[in-house]
PDB file of N, CA and C in Angstrom:
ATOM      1  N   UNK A   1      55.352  -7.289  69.048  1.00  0.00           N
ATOM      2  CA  UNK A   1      55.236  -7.860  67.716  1.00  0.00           C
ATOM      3  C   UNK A   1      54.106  -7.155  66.964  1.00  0.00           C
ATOM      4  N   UNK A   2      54.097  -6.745  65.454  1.00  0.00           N
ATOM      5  CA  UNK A   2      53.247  -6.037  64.676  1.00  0.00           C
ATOM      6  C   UNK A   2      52.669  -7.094  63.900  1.00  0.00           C
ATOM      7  N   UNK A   3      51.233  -6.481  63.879  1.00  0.00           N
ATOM      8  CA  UNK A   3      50.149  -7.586  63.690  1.00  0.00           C
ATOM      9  C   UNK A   3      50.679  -7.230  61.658  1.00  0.00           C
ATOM     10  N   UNK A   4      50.956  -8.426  60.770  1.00  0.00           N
ATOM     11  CA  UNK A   4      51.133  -7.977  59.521  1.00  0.00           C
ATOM     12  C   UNK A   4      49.399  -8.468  59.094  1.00  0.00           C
ATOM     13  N   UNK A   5      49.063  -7.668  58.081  1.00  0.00           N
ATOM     14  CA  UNK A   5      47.878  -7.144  57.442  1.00  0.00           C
ATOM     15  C   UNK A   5      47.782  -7.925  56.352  1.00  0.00           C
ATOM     16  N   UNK A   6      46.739  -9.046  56.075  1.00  0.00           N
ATOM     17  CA  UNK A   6      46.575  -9.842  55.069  1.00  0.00           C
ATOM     18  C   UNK A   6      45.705  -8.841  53.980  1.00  0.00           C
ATOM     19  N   UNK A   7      45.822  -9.535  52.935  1.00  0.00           N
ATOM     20  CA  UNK A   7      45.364  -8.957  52.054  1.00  0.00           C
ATOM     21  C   UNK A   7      43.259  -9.006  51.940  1.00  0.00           C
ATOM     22  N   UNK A   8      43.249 -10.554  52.457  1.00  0.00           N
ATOM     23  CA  UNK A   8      42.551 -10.446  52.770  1.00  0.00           C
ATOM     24  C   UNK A   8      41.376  -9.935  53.879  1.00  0.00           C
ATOM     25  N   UNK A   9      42.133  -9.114  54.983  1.00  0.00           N
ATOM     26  CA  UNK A   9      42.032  -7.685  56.082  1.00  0.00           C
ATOM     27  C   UNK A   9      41.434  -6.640  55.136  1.00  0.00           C
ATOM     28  N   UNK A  10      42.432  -6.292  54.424  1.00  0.00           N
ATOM     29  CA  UNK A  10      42.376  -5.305  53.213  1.00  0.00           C
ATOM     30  C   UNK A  10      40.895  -4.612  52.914  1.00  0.00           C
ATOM     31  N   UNK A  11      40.867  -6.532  51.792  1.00  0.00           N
ATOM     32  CA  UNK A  11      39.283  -6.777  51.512  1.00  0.00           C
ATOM     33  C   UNK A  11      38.015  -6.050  52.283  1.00  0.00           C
ATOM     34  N   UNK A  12      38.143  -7.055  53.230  1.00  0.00           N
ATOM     35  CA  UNK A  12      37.267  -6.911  54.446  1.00  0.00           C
ATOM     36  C   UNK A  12      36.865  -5.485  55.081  1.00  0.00           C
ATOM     37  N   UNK A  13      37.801  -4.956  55.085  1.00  0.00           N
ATOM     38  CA  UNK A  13      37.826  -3.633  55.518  1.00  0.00           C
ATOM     39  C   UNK A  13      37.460  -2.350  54.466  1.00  0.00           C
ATOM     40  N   UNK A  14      38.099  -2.474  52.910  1.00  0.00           N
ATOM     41  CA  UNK A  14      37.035  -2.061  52.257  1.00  0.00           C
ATOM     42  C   UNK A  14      35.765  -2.102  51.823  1.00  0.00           C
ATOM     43  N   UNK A  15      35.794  -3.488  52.441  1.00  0.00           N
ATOM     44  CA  UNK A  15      34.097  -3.941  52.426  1.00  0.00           C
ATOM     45  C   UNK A  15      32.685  -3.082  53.114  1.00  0.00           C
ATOM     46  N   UNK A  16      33.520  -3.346  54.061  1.00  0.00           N
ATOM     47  CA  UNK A  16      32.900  -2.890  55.589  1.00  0.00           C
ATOM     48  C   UNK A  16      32.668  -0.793  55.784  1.00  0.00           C
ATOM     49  N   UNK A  17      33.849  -0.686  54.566  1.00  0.00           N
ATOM     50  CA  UNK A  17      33.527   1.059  55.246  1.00  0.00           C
ATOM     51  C   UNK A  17      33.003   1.377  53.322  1.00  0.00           C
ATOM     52  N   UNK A  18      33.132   0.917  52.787  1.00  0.00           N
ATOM     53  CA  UNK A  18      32.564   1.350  51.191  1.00  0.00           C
ATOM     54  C   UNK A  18      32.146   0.313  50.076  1.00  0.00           C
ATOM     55  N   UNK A  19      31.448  -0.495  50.666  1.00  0.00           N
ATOM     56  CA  UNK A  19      30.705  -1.394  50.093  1.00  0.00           C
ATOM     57  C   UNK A  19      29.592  -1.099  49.637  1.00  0.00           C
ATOM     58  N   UNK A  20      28.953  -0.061  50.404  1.00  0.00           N
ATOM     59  CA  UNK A  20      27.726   0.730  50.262  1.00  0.00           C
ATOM     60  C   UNK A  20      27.579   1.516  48.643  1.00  0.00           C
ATOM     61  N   UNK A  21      28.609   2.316  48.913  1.00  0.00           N
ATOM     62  CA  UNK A  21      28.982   3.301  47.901  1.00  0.00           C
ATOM     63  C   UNK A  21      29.653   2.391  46.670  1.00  0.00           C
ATOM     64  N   UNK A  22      30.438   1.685  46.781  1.00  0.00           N
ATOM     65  CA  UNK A  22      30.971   1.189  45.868  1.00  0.00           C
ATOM     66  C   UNK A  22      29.767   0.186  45.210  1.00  0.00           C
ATOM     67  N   UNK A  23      28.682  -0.376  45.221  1.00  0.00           N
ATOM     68  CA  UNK A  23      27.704  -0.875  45.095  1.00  0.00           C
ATOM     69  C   UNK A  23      27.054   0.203  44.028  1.00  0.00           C
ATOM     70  N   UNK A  24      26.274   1.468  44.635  1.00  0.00           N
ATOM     71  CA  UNK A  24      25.512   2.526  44.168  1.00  0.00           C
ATOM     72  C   UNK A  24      26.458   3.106  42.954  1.00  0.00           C
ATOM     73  N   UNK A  25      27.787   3.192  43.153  1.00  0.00           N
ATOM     74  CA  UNK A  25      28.612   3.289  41.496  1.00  0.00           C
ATOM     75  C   UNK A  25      28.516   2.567  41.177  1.00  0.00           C
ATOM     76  N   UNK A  26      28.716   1.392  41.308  1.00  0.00           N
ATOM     77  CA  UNK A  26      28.676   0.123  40.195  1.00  0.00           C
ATOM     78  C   UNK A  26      30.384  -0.014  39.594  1.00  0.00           C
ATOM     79  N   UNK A  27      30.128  -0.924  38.770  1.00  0.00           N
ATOM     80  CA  UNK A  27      31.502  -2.065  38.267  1.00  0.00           C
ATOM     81  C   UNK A  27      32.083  -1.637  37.625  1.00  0.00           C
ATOM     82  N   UNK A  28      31.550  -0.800  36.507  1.00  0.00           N
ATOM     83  CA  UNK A  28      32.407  -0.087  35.308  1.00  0.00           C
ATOM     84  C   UNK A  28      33.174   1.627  36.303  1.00  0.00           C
ATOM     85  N   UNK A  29      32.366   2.546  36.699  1.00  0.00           N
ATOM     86  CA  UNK A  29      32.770   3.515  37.506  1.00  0.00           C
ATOM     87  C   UNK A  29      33.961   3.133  38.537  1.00  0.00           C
ATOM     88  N   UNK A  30      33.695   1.849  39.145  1.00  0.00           N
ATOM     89  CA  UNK A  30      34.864   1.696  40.410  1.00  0.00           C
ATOM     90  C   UNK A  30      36.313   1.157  39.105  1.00  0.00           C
ATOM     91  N   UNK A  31      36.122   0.545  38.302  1.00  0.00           N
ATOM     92  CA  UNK A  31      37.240   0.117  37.597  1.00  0.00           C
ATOM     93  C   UNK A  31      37.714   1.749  37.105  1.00  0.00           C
ATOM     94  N   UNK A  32      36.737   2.563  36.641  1.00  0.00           N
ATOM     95  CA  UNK A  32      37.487   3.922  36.334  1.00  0.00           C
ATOM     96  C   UNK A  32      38.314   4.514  37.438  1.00  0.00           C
ATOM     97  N   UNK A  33      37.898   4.511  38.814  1.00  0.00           N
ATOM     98  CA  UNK A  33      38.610   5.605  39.655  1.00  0.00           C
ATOM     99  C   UNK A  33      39.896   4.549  39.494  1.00  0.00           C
ATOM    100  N   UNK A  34      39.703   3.064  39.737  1.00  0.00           N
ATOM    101  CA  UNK A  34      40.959   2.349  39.919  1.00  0.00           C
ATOM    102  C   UNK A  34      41.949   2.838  38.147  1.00  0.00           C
ATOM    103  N   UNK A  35      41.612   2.798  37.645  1.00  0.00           N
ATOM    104  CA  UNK A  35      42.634   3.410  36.448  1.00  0.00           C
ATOM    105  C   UNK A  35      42.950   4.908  36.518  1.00  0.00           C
ATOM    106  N   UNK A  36      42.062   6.035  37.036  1.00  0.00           N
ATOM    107  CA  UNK A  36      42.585   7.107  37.870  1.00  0.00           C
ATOM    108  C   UNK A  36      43.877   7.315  38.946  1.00  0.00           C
ATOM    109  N   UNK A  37      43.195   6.044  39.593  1.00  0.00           N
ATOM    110  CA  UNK A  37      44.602   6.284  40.763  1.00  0.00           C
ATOM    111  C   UNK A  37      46.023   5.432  40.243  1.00  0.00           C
ATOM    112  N   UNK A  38      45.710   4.482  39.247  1.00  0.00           N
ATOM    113  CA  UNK A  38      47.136   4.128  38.576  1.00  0.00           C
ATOM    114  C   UNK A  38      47.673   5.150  37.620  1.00  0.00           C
ATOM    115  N   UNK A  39      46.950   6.115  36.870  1.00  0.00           N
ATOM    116  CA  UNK A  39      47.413   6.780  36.650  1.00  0.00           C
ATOM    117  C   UNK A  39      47.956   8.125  37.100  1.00  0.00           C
ATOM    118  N   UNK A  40      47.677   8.535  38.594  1.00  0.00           N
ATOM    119  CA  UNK A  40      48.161   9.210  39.304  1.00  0.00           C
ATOM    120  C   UNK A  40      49.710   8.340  39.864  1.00  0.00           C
ATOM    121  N   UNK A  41      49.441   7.333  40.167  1.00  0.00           N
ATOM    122  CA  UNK A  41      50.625   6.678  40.426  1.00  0.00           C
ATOM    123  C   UNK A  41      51.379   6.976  39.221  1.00  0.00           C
ATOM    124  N   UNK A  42      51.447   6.920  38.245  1.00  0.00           N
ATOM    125  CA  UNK A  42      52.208   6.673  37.162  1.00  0.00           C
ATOM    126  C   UNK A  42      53.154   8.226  37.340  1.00  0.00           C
ATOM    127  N   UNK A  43      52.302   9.070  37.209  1.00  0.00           N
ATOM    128  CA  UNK A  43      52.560  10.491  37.410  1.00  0.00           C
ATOM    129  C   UNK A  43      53.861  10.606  39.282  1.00  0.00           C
ATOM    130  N   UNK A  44      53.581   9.940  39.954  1.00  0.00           N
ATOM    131  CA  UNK A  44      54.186  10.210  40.895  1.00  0.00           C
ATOM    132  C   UNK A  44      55.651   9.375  40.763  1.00  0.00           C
ATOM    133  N   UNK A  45      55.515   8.405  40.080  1.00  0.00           N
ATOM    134  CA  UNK A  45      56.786   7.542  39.532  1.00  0.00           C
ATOM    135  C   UNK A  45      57.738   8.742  39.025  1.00  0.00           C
ATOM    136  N   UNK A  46      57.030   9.379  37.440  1.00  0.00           N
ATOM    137  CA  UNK A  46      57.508   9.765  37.057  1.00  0.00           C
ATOM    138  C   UNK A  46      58.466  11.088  37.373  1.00  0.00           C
ATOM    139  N   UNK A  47      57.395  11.784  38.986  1.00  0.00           N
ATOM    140  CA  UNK A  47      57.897  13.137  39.292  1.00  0.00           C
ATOM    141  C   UNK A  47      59.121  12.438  40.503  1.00  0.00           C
ATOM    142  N   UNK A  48      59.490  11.386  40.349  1.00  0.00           N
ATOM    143  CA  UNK A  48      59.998  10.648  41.656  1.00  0.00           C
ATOM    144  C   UNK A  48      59.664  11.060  42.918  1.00  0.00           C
ATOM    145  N   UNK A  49      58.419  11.507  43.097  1.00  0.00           N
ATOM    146  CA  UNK A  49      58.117  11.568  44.514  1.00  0.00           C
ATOM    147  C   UNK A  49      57.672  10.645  45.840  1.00  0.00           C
ATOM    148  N   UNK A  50      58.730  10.243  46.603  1.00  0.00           N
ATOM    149  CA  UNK A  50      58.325   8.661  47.276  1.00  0.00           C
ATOM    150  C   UNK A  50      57.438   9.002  48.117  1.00  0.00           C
ATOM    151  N   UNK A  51      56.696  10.010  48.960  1.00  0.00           N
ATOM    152  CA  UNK A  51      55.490  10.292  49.412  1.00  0.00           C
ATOM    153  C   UNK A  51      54.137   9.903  48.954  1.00  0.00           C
ATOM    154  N   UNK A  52      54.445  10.487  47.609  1.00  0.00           N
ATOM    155  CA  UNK A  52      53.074  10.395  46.246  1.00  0.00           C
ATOM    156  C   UNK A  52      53.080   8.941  45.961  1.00  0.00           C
ATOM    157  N   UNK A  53      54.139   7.960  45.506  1.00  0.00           N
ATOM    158  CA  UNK A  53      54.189   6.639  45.479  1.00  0.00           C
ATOM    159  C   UNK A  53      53.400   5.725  46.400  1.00  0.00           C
ATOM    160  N   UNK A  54      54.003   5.913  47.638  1.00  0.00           N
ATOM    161  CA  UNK A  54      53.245   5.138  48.727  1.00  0.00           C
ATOM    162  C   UNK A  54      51.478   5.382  48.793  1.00  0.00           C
ATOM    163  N   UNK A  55      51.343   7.265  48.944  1.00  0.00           N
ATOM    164  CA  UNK A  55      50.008   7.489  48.548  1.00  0.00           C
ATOM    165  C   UNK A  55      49.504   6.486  47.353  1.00  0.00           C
ATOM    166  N   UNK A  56      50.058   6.887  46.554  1.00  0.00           N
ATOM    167  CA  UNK A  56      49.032   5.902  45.558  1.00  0.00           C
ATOM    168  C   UNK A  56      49.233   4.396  44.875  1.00  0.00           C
ATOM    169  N   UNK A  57      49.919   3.996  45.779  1.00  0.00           N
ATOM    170  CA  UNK A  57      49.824   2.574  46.015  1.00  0.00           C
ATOM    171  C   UNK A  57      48.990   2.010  47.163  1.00  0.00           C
ATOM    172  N   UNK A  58      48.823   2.705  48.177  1.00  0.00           N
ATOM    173  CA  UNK A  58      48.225   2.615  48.543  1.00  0.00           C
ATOM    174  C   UNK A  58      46.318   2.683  48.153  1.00  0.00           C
ATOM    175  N   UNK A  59      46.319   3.548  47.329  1.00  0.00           N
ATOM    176  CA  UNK A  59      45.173   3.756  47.181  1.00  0.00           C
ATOM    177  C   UNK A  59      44.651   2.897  45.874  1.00  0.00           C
ATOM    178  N   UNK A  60      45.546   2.469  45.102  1.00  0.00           N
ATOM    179  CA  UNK A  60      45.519   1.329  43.617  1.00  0.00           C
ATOM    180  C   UNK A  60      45.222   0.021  44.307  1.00  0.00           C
ATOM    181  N   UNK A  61      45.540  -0.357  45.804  1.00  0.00           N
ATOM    182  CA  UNK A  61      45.367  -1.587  46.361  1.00  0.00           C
ATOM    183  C   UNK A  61      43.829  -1.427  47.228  1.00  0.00           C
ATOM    184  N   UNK A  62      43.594  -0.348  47.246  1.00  0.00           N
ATOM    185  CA  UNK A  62      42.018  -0.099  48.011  1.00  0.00           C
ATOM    186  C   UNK A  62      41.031   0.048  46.732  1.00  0.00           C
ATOM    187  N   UNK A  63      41.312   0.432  45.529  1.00  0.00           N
ATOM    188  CA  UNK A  63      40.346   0.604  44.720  1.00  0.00           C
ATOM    189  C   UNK A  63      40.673  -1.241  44.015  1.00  0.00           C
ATOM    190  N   UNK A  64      41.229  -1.356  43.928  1.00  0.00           N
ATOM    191  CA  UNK A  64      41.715  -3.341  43.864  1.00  0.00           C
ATOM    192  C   UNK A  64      40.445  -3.896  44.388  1.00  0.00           C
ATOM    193  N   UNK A  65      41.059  -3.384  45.965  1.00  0.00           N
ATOM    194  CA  UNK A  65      40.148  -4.042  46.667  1.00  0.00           C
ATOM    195  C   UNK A  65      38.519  -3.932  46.618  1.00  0.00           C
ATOM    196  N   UNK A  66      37.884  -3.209  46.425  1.00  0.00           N
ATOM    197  CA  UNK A  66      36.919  -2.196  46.658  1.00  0.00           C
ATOM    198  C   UNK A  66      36.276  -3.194  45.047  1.00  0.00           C
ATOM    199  N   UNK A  67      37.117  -3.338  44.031  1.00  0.00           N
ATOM    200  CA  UNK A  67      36.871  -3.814  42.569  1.00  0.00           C
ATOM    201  C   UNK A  67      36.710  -5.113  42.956  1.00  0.00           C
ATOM    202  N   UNK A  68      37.462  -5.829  43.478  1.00  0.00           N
ATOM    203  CA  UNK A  68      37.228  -7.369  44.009  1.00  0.00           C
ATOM    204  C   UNK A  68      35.916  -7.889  44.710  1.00  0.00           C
ATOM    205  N   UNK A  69      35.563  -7.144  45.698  1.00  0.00           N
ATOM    206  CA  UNK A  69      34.554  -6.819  46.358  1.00  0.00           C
ATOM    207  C   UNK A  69      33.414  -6.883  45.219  1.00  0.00           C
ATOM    208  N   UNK A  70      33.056  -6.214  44.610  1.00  0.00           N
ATOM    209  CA  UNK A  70      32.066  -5.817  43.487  1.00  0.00           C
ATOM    210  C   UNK A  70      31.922  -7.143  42.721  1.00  0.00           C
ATOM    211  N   UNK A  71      32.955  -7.765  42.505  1.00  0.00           N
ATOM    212  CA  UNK A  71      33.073  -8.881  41.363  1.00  0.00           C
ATOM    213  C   UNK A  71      32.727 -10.724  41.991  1.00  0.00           C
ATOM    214  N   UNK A  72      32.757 -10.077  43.488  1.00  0.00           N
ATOM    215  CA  UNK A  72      33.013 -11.400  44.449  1.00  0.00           C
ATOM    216  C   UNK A  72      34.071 -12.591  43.574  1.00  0.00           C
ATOM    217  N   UNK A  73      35.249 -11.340  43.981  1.00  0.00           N
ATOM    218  CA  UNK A  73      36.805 -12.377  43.832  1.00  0.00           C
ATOM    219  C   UNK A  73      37.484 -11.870  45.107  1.00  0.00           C
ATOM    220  N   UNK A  74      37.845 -13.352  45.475  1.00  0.00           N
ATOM    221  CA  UNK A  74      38.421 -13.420  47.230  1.00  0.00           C
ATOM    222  C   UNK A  74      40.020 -12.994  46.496  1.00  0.00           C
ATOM    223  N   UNK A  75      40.698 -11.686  46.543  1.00  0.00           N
ATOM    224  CA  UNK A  75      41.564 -10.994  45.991  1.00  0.00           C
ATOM    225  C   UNK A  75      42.688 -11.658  46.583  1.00  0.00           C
ATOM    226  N   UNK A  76      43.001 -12.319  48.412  1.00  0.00           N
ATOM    227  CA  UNK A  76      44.191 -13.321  48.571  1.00  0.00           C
ATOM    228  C   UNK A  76      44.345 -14.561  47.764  1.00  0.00           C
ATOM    229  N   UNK A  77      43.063 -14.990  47.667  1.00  0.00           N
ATOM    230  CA  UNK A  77      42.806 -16.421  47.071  1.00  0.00           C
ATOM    231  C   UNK A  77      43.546 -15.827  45.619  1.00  0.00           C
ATOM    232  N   UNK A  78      42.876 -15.412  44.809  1.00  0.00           N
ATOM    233  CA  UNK A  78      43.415 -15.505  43.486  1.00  0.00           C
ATOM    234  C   UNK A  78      44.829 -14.796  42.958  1.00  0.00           C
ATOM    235  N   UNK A  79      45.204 -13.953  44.412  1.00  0.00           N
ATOM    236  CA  UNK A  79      46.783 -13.774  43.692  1.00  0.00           C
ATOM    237  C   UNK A  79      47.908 -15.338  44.496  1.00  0.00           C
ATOM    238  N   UNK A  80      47.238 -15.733  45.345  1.00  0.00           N
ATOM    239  CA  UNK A  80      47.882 -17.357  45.792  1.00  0.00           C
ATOM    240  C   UNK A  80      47.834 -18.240  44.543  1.00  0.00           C
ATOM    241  N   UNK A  81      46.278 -18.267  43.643  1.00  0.00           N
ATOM    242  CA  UNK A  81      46.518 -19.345  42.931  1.00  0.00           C
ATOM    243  C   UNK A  81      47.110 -19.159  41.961  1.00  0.00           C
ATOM    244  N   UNK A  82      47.508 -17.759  41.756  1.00  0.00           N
ATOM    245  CA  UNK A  82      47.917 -17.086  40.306  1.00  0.00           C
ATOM    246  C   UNK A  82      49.947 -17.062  40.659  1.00  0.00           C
ATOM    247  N   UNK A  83      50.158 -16.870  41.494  1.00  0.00           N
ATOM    248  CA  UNK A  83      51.296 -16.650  42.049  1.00  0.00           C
ATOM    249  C   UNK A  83      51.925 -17.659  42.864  1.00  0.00           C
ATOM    250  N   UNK A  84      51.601 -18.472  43.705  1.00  0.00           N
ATOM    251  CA  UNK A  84      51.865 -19.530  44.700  1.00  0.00           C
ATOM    252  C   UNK A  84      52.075 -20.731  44.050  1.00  0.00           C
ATOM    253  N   UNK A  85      51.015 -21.269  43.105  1.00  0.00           N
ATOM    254  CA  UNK A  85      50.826 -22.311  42.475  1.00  0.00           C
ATOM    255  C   UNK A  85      50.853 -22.259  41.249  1.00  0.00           C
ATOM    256  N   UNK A  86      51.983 -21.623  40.671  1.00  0.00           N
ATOM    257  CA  UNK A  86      51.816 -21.491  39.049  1.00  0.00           C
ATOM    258  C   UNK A  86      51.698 -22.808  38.479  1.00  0.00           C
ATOM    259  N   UNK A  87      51.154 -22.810  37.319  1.00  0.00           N
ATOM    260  CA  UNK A  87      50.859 -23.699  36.212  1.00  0.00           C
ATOM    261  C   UNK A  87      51.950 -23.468  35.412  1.00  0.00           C
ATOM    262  N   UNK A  88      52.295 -24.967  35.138  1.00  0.00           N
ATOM    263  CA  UNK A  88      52.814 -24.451  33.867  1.00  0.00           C
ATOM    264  C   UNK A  88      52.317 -24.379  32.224  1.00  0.00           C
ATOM    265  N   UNK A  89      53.024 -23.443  31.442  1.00  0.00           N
ATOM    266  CA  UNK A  89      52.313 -23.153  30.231  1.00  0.00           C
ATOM    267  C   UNK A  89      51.799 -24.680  29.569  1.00  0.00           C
ATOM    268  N   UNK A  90      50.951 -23.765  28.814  1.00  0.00           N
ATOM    269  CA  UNK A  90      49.885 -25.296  28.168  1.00  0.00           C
ATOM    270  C   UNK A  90      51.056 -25.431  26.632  1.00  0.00           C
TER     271      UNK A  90
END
């Protein structure tokens, strides 16, 4: 059986290996690389390359993460309350 990978793992684990660094850039810089790598994603959509996709989805969910981290937002928690438990409109 394969251990599945919470999001909150994710977190934790970008915590743990670039918390350091992601700290010493700061909040505005880490939100830039994260709009870098969506826009590399965008680019790999467009060239339909499913290699480049996974690459940089992968890497839009580590700079996520890495951004969450910085902001102290528990990133499972708030896509559960945003997604799990919708509200309805006011």
């Amino acid at each position: 059986m394969t251990h599945q990978t919470t999001l909150k793992e994710i977190q934790e684990l970008m915590k743990e290996h670039y918390m350091r660094r992601d700290r010493e850039r700061g909040i505005h810089a880490t939100f830039t690389w994260l709009v870098e790598e969506i826009g590399e994603l965008a680019e790999a959509i467009l060239t339909g390359d499913k290699n480049a996709q996974e690459e940089e989805i992968a890497d839009v969910l580590a700079w996520l993460a890495s951004l969450a981290n910085l902001l102290s937002v528990d990133l499972e928690n708030a896509f559960k309350q945003k997604y799990l438990n919708p509200q309805p409109p006011h």
